[in-house]
Protein backbone atom coordinates (compact mmCIF):
# COMPACT_ATOMS: atom_id res chain seq x y z
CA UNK A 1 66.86 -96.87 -202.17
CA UNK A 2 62.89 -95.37 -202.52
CA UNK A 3 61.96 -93.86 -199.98
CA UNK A 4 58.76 -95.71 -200.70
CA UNK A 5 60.64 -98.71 -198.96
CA UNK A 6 59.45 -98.87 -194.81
CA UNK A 7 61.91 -99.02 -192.32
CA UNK A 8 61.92 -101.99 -189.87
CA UNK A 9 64.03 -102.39 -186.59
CA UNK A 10 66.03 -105.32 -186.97
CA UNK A 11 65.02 -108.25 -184.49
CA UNK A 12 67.06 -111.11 -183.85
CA UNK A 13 64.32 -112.48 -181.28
CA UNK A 14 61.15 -114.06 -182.34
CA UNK A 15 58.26 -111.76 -180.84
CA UNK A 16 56.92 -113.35 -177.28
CA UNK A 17 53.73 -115.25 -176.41
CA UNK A 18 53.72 -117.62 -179.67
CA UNK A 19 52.29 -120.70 -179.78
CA UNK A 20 55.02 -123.89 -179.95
CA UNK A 21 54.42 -126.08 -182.89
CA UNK A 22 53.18 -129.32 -181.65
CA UNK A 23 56.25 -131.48 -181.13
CA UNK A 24 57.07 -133.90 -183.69
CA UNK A 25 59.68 -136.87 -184.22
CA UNK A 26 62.11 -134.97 -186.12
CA UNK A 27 62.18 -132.26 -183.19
CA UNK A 28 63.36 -135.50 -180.84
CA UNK A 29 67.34 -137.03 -181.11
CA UNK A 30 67.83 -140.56 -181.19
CA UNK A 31 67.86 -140.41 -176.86
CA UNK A 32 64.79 -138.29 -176.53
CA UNK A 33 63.44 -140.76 -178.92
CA UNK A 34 64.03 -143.69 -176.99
CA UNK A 35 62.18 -141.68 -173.52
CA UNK A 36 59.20 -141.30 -175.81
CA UNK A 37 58.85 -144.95 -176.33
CA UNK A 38 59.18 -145.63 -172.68
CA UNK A 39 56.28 -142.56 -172.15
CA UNK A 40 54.12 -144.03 -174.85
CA UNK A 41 54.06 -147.54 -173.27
CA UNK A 42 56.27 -149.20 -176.74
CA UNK A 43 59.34 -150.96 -177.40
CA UNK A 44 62.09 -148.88 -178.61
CA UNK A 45 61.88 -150.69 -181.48
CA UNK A 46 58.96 -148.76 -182.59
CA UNK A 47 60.10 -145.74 -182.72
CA UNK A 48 62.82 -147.26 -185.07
CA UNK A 49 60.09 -148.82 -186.95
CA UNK A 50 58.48 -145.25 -187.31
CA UNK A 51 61.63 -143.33 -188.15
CA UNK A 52 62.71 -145.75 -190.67
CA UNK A 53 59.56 -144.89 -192.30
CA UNK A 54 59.54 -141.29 -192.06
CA UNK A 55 62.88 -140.45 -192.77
CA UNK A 56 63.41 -143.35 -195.26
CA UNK A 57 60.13 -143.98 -197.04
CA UNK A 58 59.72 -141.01 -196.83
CA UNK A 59 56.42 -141.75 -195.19
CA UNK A 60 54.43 -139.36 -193.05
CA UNK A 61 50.65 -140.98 -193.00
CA UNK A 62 50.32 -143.57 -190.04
CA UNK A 63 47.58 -145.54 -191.96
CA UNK A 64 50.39 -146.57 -194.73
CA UNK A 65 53.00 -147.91 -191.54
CA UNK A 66 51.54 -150.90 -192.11
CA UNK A 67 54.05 -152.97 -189.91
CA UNK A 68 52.95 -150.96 -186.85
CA UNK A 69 49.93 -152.61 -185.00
CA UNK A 70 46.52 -150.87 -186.03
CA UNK A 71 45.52 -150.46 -182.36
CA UNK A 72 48.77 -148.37 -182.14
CA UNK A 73 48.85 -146.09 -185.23
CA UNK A 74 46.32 -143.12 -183.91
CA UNK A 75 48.43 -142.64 -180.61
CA UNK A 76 51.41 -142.99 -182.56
CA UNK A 77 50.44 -140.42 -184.95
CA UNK A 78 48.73 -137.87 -182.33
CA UNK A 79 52.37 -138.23 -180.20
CA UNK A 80 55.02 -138.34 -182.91
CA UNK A 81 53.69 -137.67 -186.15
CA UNK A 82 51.72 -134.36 -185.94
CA UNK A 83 50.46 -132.54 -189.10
CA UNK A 84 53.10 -129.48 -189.25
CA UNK A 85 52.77 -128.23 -193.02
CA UNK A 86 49.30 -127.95 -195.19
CA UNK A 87 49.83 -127.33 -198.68
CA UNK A 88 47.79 -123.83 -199.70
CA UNK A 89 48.74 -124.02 -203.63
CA UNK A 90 51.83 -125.61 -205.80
CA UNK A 91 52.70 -123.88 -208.82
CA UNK A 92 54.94 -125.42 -211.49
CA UNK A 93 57.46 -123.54 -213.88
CA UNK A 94 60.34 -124.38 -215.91
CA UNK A 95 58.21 -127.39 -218.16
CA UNK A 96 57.56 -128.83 -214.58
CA UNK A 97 61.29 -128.83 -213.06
CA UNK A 98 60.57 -126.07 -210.83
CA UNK A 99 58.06 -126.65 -207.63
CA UNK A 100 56.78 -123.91 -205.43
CA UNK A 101 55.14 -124.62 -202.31
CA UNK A 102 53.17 -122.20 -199.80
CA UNK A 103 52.94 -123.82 -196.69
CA UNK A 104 50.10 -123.48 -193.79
CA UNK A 105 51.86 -123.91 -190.20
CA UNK A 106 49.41 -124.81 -187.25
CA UNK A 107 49.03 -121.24 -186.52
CA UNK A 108 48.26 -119.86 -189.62
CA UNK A 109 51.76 -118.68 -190.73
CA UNK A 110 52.67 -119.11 -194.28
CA UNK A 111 56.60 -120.06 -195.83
CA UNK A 112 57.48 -121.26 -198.91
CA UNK A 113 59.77 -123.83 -200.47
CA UNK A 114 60.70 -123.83 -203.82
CA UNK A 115 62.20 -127.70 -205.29
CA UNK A 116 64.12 -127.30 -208.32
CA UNK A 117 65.40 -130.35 -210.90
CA UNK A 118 68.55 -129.83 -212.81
CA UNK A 119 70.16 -132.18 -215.21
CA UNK A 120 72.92 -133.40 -212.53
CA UNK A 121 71.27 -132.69 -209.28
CA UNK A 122 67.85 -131.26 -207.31
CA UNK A 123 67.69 -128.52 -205.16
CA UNK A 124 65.37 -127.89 -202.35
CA UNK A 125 65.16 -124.01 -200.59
CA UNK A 126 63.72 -124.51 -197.42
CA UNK A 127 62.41 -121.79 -194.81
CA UNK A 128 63.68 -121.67 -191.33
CA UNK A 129 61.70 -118.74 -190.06
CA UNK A 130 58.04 -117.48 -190.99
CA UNK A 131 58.96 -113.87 -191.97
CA UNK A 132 62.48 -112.28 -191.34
CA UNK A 133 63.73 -109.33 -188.96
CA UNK A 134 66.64 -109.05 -190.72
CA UNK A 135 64.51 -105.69 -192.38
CA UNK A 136 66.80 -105.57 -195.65
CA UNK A 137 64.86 -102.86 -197.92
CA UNK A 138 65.08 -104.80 -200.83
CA UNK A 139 63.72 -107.97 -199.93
CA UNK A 140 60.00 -108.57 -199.96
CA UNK A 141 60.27 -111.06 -196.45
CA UNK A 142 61.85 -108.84 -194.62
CA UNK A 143 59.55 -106.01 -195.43
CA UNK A 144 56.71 -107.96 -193.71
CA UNK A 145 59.10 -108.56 -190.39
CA UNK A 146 59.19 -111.77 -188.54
CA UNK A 147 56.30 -113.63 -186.71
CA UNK A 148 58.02 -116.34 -185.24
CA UNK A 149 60.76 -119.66 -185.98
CA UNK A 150 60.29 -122.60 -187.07
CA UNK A 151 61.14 -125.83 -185.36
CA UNK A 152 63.38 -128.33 -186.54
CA UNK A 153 60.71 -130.22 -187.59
CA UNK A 154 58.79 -127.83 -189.47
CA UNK A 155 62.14 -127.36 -191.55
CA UNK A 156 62.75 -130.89 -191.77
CA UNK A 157 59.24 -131.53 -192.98
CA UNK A 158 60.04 -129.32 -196.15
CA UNK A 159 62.35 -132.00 -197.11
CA UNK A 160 60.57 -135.13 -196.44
CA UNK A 161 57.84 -133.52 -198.78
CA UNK A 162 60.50 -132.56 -201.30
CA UNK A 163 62.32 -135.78 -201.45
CA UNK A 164 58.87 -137.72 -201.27
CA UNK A 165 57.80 -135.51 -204.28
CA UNK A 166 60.90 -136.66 -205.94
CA UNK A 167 60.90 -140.24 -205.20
CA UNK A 168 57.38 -140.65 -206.50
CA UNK A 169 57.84 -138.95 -210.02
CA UNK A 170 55.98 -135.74 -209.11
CA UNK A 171 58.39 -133.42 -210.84
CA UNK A 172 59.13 -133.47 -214.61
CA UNK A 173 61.91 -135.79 -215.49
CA UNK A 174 60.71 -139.04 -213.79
CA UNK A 175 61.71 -140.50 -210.20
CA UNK A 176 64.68 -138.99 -208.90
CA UNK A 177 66.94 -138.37 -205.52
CA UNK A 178 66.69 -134.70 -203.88
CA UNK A 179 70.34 -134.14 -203.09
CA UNK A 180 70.76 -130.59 -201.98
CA UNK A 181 69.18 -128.37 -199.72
CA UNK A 182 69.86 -124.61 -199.44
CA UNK A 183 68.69 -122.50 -196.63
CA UNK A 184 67.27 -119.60 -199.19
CA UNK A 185 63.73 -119.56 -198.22
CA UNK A 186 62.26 -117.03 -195.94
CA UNK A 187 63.67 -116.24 -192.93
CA UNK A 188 67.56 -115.54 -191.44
CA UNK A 189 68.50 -119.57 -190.68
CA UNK A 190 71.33 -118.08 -188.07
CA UNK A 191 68.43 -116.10 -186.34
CA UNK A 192 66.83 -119.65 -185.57
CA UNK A 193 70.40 -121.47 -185.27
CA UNK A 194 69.24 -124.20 -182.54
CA UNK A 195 66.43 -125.21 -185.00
CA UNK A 196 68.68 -125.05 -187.81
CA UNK A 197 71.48 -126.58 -186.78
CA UNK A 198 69.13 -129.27 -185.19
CA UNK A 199 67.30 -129.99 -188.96
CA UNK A 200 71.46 -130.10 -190.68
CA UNK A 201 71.87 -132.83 -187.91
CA UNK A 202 68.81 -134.76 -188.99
CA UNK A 203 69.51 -134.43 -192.76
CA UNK A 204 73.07 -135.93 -192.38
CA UNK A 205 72.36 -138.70 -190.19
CA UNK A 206 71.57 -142.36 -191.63
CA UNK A 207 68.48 -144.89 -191.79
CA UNK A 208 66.88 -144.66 -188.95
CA UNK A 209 68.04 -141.17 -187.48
CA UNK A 210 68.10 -139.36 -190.54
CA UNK A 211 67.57 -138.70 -194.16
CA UNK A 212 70.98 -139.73 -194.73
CA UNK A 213 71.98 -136.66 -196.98
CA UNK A 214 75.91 -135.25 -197.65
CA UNK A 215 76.57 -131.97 -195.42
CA UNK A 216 78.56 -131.08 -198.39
CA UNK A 217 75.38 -130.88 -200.32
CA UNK A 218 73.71 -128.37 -197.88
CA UNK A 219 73.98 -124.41 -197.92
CA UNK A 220 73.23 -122.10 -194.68
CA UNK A 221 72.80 -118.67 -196.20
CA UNK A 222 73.11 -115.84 -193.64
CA UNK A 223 73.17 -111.60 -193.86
CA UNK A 224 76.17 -112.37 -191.53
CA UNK A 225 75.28 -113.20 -188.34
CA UNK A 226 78.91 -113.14 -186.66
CA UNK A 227 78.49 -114.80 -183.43
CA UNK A 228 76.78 -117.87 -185.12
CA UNK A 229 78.81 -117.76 -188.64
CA UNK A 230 81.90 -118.34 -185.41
CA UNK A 231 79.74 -121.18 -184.24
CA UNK A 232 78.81 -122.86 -187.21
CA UNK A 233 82.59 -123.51 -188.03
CA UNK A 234 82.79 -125.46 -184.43
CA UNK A 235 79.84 -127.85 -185.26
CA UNK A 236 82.14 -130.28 -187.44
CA UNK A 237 79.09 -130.25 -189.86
CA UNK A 238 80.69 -129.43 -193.25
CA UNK A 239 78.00 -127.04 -194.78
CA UNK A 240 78.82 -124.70 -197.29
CA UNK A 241 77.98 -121.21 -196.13
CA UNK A 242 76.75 -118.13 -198.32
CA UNK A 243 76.92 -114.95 -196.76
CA UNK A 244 74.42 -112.15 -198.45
CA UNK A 245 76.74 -109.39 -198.83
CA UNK A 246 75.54 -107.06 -201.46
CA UNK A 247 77.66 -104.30 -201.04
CA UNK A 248 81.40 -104.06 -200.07
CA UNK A 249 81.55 -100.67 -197.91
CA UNK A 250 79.94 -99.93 -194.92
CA UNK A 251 77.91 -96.66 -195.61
CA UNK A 252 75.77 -98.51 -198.50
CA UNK A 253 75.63 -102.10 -196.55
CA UNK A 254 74.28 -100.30 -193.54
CA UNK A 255 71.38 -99.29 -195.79
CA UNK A 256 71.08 -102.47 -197.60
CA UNK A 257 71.45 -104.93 -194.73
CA UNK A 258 70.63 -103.57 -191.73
CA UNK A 259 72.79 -106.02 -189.19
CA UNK A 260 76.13 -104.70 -190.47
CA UNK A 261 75.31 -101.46 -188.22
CA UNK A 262 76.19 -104.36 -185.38
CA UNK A 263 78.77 -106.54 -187.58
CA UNK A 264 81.13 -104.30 -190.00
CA UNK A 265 82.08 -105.73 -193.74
CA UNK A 266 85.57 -106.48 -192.35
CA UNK A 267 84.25 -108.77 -189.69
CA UNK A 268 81.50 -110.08 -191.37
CA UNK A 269 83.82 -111.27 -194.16
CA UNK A 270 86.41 -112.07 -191.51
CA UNK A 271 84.10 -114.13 -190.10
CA UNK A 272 83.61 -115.89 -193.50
CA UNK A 273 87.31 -116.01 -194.10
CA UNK A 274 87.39 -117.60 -190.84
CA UNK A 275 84.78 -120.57 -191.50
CA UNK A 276 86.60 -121.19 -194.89
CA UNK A 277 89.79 -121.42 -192.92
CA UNK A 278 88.31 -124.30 -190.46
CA UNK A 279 86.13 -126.00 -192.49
CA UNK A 280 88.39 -125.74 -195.81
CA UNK A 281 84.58 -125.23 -197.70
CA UNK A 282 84.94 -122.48 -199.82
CA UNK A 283 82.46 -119.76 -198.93
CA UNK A 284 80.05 -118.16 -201.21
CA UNK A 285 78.87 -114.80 -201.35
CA UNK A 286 76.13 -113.64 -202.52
CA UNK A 287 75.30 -110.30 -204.41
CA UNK A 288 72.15 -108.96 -205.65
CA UNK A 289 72.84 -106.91 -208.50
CA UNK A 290 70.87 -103.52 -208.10
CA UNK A 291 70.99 -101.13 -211.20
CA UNK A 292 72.65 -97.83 -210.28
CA UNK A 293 73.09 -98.74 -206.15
CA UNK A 294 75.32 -101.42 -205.91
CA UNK A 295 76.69 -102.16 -209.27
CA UNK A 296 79.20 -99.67 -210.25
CA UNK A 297 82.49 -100.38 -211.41
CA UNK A 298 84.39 -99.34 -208.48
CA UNK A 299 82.58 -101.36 -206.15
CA UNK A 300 83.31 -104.13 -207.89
CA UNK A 301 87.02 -102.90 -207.42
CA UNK A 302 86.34 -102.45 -203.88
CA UNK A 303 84.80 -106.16 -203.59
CA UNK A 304 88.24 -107.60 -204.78
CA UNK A 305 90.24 -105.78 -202.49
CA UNK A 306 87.68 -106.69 -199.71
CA UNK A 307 88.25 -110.51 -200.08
CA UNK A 308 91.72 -110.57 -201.66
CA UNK A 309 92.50 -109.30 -198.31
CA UNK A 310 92.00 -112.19 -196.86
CA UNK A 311 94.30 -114.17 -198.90
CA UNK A 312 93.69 -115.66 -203.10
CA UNK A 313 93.73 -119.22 -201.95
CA UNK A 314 90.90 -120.07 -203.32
CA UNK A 315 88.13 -119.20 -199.64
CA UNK A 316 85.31 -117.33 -201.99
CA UNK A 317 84.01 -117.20 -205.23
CA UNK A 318 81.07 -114.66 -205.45
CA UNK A 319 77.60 -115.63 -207.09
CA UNK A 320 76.16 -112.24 -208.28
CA UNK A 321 72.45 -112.95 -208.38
CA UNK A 322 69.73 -110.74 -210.84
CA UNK A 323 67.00 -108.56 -207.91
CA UNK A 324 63.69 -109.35 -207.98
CA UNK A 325 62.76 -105.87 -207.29
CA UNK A 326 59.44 -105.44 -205.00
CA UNK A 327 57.14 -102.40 -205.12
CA UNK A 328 58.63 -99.23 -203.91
CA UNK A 329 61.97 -100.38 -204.21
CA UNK A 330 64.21 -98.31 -206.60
């Protein structure tokens, strides 16, 4: 790698003294739901009323809840349905199939999500964190570090726009169903895993506690996280998870992604191994191709070896992806 490249200290901790989104009905469970209703002086029946419509309709303006009572609609709106995500600019590519969105938070912080439509499904990469600590040299996110997570609702959010924007026609094709989400975005989703995990639970659930999606349809990507990959497998939440390995021996993944100084190849694809084993989802790794660095015959050798190890029963398949190289990188 270019010297040219900075080097960032990993962090695994958002930085202190950061402003909490305001809280929003997706950040709530179907309980903490219910003690809103009682603090807000309404029926519980309300706050049904309201999630049918956000997570359903896919509605997120109070003025359109029409079967709410007018008088009701601003406090219900200032107390459960916060803004969380202002659309900066949208750009379209791919004769309209592709969607790119940069987000505004409430603090200024900017992610992205990108909605793609294929012939047999669409695809929505969400962000879980603004930035990434994860410092990989390579990747243009984590060269600008983390600022902070994002709540459950702030990732949830993403897909209510993305499914909305799909029901309605607003990608080329016609109306359509979003049907998979992948946790690709910016930000390392097992560096935010309460948020995460919290957002999986809200996509899964049905009419009125969620958006009703298959887990089986939704990817966690991770640099390999250990601790949480081991966690992830215990949540009885059948994700498929992609683990960012990019180089099969130590001395060159200790350069390329910086958290296998803490978590070696062999237990980060242990790990992996692992989830495949309790899960029985097949695991997919992911490998930037890098000309010259990463991409030599005998790594590819080594790669084999690396996850034949674990046993040719079908865990893994490996996705080797093309870089988007960023300035300075070699």
């Amino acid at each position: 790698m270019s010297d040219a490249i900075k080097t960032l200290p990993l962090v695994l901790e958002q930085p202190r003294g950061r402003a909490k989104p305001p809280r929003h009905l997706a950040d709530l469970s179907p309980e903490e739901r219910k003690e809103q209703a009682e603090k807000l002086g309404l029926p519980a029946f309300r706050l049904k009323q309201v999630s049918h419509h956000y997570f359903a309709r896919l509605q997120r303006d109070p003025e359109a809840m029409t079967d709410l009572p007018a008088a009701q609609r601003d406090a219900i709106a200032e107390a459960l349905l916060p803004t969380l995500l202002t659309p900066v600019r949208t750009q379209e590519a791919d004769k309209g199939t592709t969607r790119k969105t940069l987000w505004r938070l409430f603090d200024g912080a900017l992610v992205e999500s990108v909605l793609m439509r294929y012939s047999e499904r669409a695809t929505l990469c969400v962000s879980s964190q603004a930035g990434c600590g994860m410092a990989c040299p390579f990747c243009a996110t984590g060269q600008g570090g983390l600022q902070r997570n994002m709540s459950t609702a702030e990732i949830i959010d993403q897909v209510v726009d993305g499914a909305a924007a799909m029901a309605n026609g607003l990608v080329a094709g016609g109306p359509g169903r979003l049907s998979n989400i992948v946790f690709m975005g910016m930000g390392e989703p097992m560096a935010n895993y309460k948020a995460v995990i919290g957002s999986i639970r809200r996509m899964v659930a049905t009419d009125p506690d969620g958006l009703g999606m298959s887990a089986r349809n939704i990817t966690v990507s991770t640099v390999g996280l250990v601790p949480r990959m081991q966690q992830l497998a215990t949540e009885g939440i059948p994700v498929t998870l992609a683990l960012s390995l990019h180089a099969p021996d130590d001395e060159l993944r200790n350069e390329l992604v910086p958290i296998n100084t803490r978590y070696s190849v062999h237990e980060t694809v242990e790990a992996a191994w692992d989830y495949a084993r309790i899960t029985k989802r097949r695991v997919s790794i992911e490998y930037a191709m890098m000309r010259d660095i990463n991409d030599q015959a005998w790594r590819a050798d080594l790669l084999g070896d690396v996850l034949n190890g674990f046993g040719d029963w079908g865990w893994v398949h490996v996705n080797l992806i093309p870089l988007n190289e960023i300035p300075g990188a070699k």
